[in-house]
Every structure is written in C-alpha cells, then in structure tokens.
Protein backbone atom coordinates (compact mmCIF):
# COMPACT_ATOMS: atom_id res chain seq x y z
CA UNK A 1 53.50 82.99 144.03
CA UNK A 2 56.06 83.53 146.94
CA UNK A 3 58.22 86.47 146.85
CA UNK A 4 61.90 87.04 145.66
CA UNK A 5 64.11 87.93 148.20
CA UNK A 6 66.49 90.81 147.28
CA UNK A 7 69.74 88.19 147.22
CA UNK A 8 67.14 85.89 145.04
CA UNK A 9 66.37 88.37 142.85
CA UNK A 10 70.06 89.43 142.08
CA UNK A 11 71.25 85.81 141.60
CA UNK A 12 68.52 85.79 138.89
CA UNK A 13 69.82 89.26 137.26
CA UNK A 14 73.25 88.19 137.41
CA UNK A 15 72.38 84.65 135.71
CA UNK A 16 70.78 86.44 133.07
CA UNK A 17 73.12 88.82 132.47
CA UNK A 18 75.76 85.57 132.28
CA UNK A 19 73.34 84.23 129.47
CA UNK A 20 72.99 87.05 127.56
CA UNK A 21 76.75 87.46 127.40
CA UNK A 22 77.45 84.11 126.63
CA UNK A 23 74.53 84.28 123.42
CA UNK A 24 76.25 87.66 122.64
CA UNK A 25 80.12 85.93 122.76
CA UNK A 26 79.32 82.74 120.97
CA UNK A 27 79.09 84.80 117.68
CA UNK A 28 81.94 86.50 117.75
CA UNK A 29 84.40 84.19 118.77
CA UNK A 30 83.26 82.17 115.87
CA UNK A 31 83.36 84.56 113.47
CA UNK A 32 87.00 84.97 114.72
CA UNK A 33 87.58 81.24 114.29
CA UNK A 34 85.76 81.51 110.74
CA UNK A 35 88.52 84.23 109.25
CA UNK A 36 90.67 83.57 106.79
CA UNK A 37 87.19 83.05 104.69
CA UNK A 38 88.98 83.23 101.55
CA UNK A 39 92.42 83.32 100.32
CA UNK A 40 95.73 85.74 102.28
CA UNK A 41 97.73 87.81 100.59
CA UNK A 42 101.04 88.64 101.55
CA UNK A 43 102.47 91.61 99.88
CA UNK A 44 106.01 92.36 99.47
CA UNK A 45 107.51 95.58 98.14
CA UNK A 46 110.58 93.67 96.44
CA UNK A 47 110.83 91.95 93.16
CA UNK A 48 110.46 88.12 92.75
CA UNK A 49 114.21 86.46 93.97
CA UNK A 50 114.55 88.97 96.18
CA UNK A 51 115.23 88.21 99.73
CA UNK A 52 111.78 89.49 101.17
CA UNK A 53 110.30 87.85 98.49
CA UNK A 54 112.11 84.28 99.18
CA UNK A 55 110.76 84.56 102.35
CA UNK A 56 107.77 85.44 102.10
CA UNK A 57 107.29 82.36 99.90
CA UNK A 58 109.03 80.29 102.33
CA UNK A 59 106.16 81.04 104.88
CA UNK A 60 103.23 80.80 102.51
CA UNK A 61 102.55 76.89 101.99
CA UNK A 62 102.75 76.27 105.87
CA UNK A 63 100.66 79.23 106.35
CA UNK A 64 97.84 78.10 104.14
CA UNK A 65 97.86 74.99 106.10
CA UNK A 66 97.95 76.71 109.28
CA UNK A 67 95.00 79.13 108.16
CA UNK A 68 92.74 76.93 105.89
CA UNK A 69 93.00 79.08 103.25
CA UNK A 70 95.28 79.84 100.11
CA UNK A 71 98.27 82.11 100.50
CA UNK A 72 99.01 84.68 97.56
CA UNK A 73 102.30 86.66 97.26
CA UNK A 74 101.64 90.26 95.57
CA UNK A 75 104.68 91.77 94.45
CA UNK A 76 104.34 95.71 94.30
CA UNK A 77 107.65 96.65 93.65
CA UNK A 78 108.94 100.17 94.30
CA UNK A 79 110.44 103.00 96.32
CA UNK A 80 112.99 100.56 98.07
CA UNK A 81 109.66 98.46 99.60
CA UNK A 82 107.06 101.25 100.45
CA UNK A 83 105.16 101.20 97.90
CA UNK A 84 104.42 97.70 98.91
CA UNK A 85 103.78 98.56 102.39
CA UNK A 86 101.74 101.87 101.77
CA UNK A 87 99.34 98.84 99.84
CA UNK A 88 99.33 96.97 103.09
CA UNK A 89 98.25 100.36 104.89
CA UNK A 90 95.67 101.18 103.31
CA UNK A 91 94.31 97.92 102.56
CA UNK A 92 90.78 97.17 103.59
CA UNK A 93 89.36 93.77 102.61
CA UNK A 94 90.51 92.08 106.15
CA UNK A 95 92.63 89.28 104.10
CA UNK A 96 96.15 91.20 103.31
CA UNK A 97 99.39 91.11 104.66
CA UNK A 98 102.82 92.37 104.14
CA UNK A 99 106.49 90.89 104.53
CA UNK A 100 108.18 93.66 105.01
CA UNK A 101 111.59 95.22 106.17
CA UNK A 102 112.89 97.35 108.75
CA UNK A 103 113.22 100.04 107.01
CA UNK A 104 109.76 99.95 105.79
CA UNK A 105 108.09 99.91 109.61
CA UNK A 106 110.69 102.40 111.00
CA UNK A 107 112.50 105.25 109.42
CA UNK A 108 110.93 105.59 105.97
CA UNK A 109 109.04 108.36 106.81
CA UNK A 110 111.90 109.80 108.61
CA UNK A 111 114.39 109.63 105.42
CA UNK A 112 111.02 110.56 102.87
CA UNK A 113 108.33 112.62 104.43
CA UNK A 114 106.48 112.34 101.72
CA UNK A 115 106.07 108.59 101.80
CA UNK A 116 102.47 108.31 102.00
CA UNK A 117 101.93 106.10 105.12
CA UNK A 118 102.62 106.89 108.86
CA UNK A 119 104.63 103.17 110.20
CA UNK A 120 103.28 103.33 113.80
CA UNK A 121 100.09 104.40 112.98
CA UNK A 122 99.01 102.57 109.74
CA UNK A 123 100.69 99.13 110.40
CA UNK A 124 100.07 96.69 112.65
CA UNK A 125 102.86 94.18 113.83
CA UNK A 126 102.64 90.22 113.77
CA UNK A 127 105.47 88.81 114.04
CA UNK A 128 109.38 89.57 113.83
CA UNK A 129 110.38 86.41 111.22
CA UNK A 130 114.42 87.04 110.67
CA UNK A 131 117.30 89.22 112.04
CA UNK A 132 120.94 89.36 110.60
CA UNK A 133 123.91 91.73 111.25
CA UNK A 134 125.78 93.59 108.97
CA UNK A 135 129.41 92.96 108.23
CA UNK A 136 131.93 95.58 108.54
CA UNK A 137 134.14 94.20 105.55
CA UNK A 138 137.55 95.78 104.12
CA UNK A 139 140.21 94.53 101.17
CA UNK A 140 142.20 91.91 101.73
CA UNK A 141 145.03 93.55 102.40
CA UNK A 142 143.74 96.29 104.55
CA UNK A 143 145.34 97.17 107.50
CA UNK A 144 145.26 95.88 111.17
CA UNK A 145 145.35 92.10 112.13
CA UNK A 146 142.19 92.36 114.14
CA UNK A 147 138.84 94.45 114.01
CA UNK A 148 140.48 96.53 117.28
CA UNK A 149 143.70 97.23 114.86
CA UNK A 150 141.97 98.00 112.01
CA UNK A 151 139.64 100.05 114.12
CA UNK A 152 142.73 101.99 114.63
CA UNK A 153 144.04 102.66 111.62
CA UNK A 154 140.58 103.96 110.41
CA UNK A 155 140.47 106.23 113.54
CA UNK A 156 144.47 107.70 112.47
CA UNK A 157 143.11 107.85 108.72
CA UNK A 158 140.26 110.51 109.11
CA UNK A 159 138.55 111.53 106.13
CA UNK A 160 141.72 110.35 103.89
CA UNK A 161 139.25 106.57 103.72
CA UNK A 162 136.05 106.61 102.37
CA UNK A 163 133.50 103.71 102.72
CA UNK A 164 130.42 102.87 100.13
CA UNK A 165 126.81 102.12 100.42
CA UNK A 166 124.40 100.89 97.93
CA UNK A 167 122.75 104.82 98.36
CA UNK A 168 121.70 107.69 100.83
CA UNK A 169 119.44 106.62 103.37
CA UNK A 170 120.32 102.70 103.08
CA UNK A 171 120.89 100.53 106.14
CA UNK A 172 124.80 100.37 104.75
CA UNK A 173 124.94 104.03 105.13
CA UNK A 174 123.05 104.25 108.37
CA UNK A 175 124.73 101.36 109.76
CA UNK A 176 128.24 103.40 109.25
CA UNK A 177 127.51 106.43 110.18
CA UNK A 178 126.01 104.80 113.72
CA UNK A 179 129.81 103.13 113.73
CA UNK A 180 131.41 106.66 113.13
CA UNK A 181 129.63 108.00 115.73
CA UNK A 182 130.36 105.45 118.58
CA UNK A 183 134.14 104.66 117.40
CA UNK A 184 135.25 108.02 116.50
CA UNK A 185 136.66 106.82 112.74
CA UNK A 186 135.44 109.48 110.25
CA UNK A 187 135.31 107.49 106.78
CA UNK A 188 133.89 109.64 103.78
CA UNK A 189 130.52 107.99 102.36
CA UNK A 190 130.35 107.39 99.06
CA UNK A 191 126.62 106.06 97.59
CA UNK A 192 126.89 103.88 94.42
CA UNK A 193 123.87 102.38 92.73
CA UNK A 194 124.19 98.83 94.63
CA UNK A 195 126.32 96.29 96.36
CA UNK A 196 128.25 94.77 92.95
CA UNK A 197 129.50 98.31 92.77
CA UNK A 198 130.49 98.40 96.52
CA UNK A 199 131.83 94.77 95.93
CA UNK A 200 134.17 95.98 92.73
CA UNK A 201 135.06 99.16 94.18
CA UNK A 202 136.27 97.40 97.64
CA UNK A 203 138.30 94.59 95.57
CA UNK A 204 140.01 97.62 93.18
CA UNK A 205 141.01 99.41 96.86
CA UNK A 206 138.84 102.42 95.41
CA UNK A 207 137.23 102.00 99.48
CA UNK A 208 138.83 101.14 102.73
CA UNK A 209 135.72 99.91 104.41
CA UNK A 210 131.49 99.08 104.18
CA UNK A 211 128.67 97.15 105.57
CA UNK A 212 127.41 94.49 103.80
CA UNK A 213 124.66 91.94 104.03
CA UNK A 214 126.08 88.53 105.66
CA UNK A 215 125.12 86.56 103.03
CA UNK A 216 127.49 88.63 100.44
CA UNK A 217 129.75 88.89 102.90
CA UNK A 218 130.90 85.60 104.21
CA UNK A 219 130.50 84.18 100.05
CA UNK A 220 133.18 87.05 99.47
CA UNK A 221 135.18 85.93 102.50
CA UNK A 222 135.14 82.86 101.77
CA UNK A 223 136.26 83.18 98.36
CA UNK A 224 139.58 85.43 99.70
CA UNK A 225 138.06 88.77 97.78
CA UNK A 226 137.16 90.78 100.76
CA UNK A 227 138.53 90.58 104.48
CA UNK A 228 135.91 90.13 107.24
CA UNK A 229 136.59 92.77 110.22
CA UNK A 230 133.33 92.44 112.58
CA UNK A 231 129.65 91.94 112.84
CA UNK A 232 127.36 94.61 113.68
CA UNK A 233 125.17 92.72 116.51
CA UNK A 234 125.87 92.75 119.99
CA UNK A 235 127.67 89.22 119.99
CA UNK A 236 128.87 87.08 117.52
CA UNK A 237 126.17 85.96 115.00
CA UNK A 238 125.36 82.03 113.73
CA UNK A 239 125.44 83.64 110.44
CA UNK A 240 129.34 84.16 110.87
CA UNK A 241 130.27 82.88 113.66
CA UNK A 242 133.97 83.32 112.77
CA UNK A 243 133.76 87.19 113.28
CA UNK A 244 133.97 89.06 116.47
CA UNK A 245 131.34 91.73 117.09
CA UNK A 246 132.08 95.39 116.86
CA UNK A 247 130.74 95.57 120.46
CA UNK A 248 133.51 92.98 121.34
CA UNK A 249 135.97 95.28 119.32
CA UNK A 250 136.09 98.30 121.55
CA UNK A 251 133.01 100.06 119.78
CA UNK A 252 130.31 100.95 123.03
CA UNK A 253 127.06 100.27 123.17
CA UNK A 254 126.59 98.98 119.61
CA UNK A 255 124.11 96.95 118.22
CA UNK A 256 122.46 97.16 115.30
CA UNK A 257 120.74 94.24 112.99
CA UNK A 258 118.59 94.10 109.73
CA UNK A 259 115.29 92.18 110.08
CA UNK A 260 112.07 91.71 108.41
CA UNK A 261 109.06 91.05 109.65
CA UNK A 262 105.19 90.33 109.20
CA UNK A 263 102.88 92.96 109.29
CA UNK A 264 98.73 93.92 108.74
CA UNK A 265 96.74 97.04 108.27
CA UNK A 266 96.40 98.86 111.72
CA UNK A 267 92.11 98.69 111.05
CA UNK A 268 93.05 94.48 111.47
CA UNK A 269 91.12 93.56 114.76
CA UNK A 270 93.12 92.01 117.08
CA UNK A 271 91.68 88.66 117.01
CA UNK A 272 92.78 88.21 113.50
CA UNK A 273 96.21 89.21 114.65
CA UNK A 274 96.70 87.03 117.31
CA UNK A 275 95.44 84.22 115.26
CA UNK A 276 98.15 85.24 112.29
CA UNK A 277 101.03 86.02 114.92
CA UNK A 278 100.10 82.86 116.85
CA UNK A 279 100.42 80.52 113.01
CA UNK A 280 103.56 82.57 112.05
CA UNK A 281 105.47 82.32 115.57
CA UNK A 282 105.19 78.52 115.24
CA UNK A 283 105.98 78.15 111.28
CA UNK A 284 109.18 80.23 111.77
CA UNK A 285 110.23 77.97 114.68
CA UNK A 286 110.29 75.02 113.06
CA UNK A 287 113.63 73.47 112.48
CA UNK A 288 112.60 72.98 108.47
CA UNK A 289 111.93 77.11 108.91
CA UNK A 290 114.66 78.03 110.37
CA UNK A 291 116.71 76.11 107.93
CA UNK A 292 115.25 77.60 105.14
CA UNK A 293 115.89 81.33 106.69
CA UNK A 294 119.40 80.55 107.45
CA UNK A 295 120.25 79.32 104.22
CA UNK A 296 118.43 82.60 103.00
CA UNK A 297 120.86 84.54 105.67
CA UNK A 298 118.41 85.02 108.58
CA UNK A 299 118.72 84.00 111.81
CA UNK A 300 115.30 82.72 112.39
CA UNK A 301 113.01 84.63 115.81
CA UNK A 302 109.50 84.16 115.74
CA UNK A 303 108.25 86.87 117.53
CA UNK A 304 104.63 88.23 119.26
CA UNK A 305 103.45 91.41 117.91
CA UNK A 306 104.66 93.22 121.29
CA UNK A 307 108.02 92.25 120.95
CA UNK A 308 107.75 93.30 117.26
CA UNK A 309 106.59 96.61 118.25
CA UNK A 310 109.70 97.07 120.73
CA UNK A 311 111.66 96.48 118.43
CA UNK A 312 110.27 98.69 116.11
CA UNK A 313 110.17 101.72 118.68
CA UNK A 314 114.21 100.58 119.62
CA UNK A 315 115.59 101.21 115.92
CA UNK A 316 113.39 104.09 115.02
CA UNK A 317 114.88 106.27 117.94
CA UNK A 318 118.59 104.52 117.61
CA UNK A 319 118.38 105.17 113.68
CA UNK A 320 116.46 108.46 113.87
CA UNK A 321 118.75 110.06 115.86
CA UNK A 322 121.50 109.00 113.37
CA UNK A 323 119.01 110.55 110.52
CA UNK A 324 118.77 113.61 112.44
CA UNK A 325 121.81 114.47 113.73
CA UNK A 326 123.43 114.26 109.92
CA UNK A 327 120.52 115.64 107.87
CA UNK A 328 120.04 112.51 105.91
CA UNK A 329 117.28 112.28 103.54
CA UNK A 330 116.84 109.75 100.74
CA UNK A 331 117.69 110.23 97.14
C-alpha cells in the first residue's frame, strides 16, 4: 500500500472532520426545525379586553399557521402585568411566551424591587409588535392657542396646576414628570385609581393637564370633551396626526412612546428565537396586521430581538433616571 503524503494525509483529516460535523449538525438543525412540537402559549399579564390581551389574540391565529402548532393565550392577571411576566421568566417547558408591555421589560424592578424577576436577565426579546405616544391633553377651554402657548401658561402657573395619572409609578406619571423636567412647567401630580377618573376630573377643570393613551385621547377630542395639546413622540404620530409633537413644541430632546412587545424565557435557545422573531416580524407587517393594531391604537413595527433589546436598554436609562431622580416607587 503506497504511502500518504503529509498534504494527503491532512486532506483526509480535514474531510473527516467535515463529515463528522455535518452527521453532528444534521440533528440539530432539525430538531430546531421540529419545535413548536406541541401547542404555544402566549401569556399576558392583563385581563381578557384588555389591550395586551387584544393583541395578543390578534397575533395568535397567524402564528399557529406560521408555527404548525396551536396558539394558547394564558391570562395571569396581576401586579399591573408582572405577575404575568414573572410566569414567562421562570417558565421552563420550551413552548411559552409572553405579550408584554414596556413597563414589564424595563422599569418594574426599578419602581418594585421586590418584583420577583430581573427584566434583562430573565427575559428574552422577540420582537417589538406596537408603539404609540402619549397625548398631553387639557380642558377645552384651557389656556394657550397652541401646545407652545399653553406650554407657557403651565410654565407661569407653577405648582398652582396639578395634572393626574391613573397611579404612582404609571407611564402617565412618568411620562409627566420626564415633560417637567425638560420644559421647566412644575404641575402637581395627583394619582387617581384610573383614566375615567382622570377623564371626569379633566372635564370638571379639577386638572389643568395629563397624558393619556391615544386611543382615549383622540375619542375624547373628537367628541369636544378634552383639548388635544401635543404628542409625546419625536414627530407627529399616524395615530393623531392632527397634533404637533412636544419635541416640535419647544420641549428638547423629548421622546418618549408606550409599546409592547413579544418576549421568551432567557433559558429559550436562540434558534427557537429566531424562528419566533422571524414568524412575528412578518405577521405584524402585514397590511391586515397592521390594520388590526391601528384600530387597537398601535402603530404597527415588527422588530428583531436586537432592536427590541435597544430599545429596552433606551427607556430603562431615560425612565430610570426619571425614577431616580424623584424617588418614585409604586403603590
């Protein structure tokens, strides 16, 4: 038998080695292309009708189809959402999800430490689904013709207005405070129990001024009970495209939106979340998607998990310092 010459006998090795990998790969990129092998659940910390809820239902029949599996929405209701998303933490059976807010994957910890799961470390991000602005709203017959006038008159009223939040901690208090610190108006906060309260108390002139949802917002506009002053995102948002931004106003460097988002148990490999992020990015860019979140008040994104995760580092620091800076801690 002739002998193998030294480049002989590494082209052999290296062929080998190719094999072997190849035997070893085959495996596990089916067993990646196997999962879902039974049915998804996606929890959501909110009751049933609720907006996370809505849209977490909106994305579950596409997502079966994507997946090849059913798609189960698990309501565990609680603790403004984290109870839901400390069950998506610690979950272990490789088939559960959560739709979840902001709040839930930024600053809970930061307002509670003793919510029970860490954001960055125990959940994973898929895919950023909706983002929406607040509305800076006021009564009707507030003052100022424009959000730089009325900006005004809030900055020569002090602490003689007060604004309202539906409660400590809330992205209507945060979301105010972050405007009193770039604009210089100093509104006293006052918490009520939730947004019909803020609603009646605004419409009585009880409050000059608060942050609302858009939905609630432009319905209320609409219907002449409350007067529209400026959107919280950087420019002018779909969602009310009548209204100037805040940024547009005079108020620097402010931007600040509400969102929600899909999220899995950091222990997830990664496979399974590119597959997920991958079937979600393309449901919630569909046009019948993103007609169903803006009707629902979200301006549709579709996201990877990396952008998620920026975004998620972004309003932890903006919001934490907000947290920090005025001691705020949730009731």
């Amino acid at each position: 038998m002739p002998r193998l010459t030294l480049s002989r006998r590494q082209a052999l090795l290296s062929a080998l080695s190719a094999g072997l990998l190849g035997l070893t790969a085959a495996p596990l990129a089916q067993a990646a292309d196997a999962w879902p092998s039974k049915p998804l659940r996606i929890v959501v910390g909110f009751p049933a009708g609720s907006s996370p809820d809505l849209t977490a239902r909106a994305l579950a029949e596409p997502l079966e189809k994507a997946l090849g599996q059913p798609v189960i929405v698990d309501n565990r209701t609680g603790a403004g959402g984290n109870i839901g998303a400390d069950a998506v933490a610690k979950a272990t059976d490789g088939h559960t999800i959560g739709l979840m807010i902001n709040g839930n994957m930024t600053i809970s910890r930061l307002l509670n430490p003793a919510v029970r799961y860490d954001p960055v470390k125990d959940l994973a991000p898929i895919s950023l689904v909706g983002v929406a602005p607040l509305v800076l709203v006021a009564p009707v017959h507030g003052p100022g013709t424009d959000a730089r006038s009325f900006l005004e008159a809030a900055r020569a009223a002090g602490a003689k207005w007060s604004y309202g939040s539906p409660g400590v901690g809330t992205v209507g208090h945060l979301g105010m405070e972050l405007l009193k610190s770039r604009s210089g108006i100093a509104p006293v906060h006052v918490p009520y129990p939730g947004y019909p309260q803020v609603f009646s108390a605004l419409v009585a002139g009880d409050l000059q001024l608060s942050m609302l949802p858009p939905a609630l917002a432009s319905q209320q506009i609409k219907a002449g009970k409350l007067r529209g002053i400026g959107v919280t995102s950087s420019g002018r948002s779909p969602l009310v495209p009548e209204l100037p931004s805040l940024s547009d106003a005079g108020v620097p460097d402010f931007n600040l939106e509400i969102w929600n988002a899909v999220a899995a148990p950091a222990s997830m490999p990664k496979a399974h979340i590119d597959k997920l992020a991958a079937a979600v990015t393309a449901i919630v860019r569909t046009p019948d998607m993103r007609q169903r979140l803006f009707q629902q008040g979200w301006q549709a994104v579709g996201s990877s998990p990396d952008a998620l995760a920026n975004r998620i580092r972004t309003d932890t620091q903006v919001l934490g310092n907000i947290i920090r800076a005025q001691h705020i801690k949730a009731e």
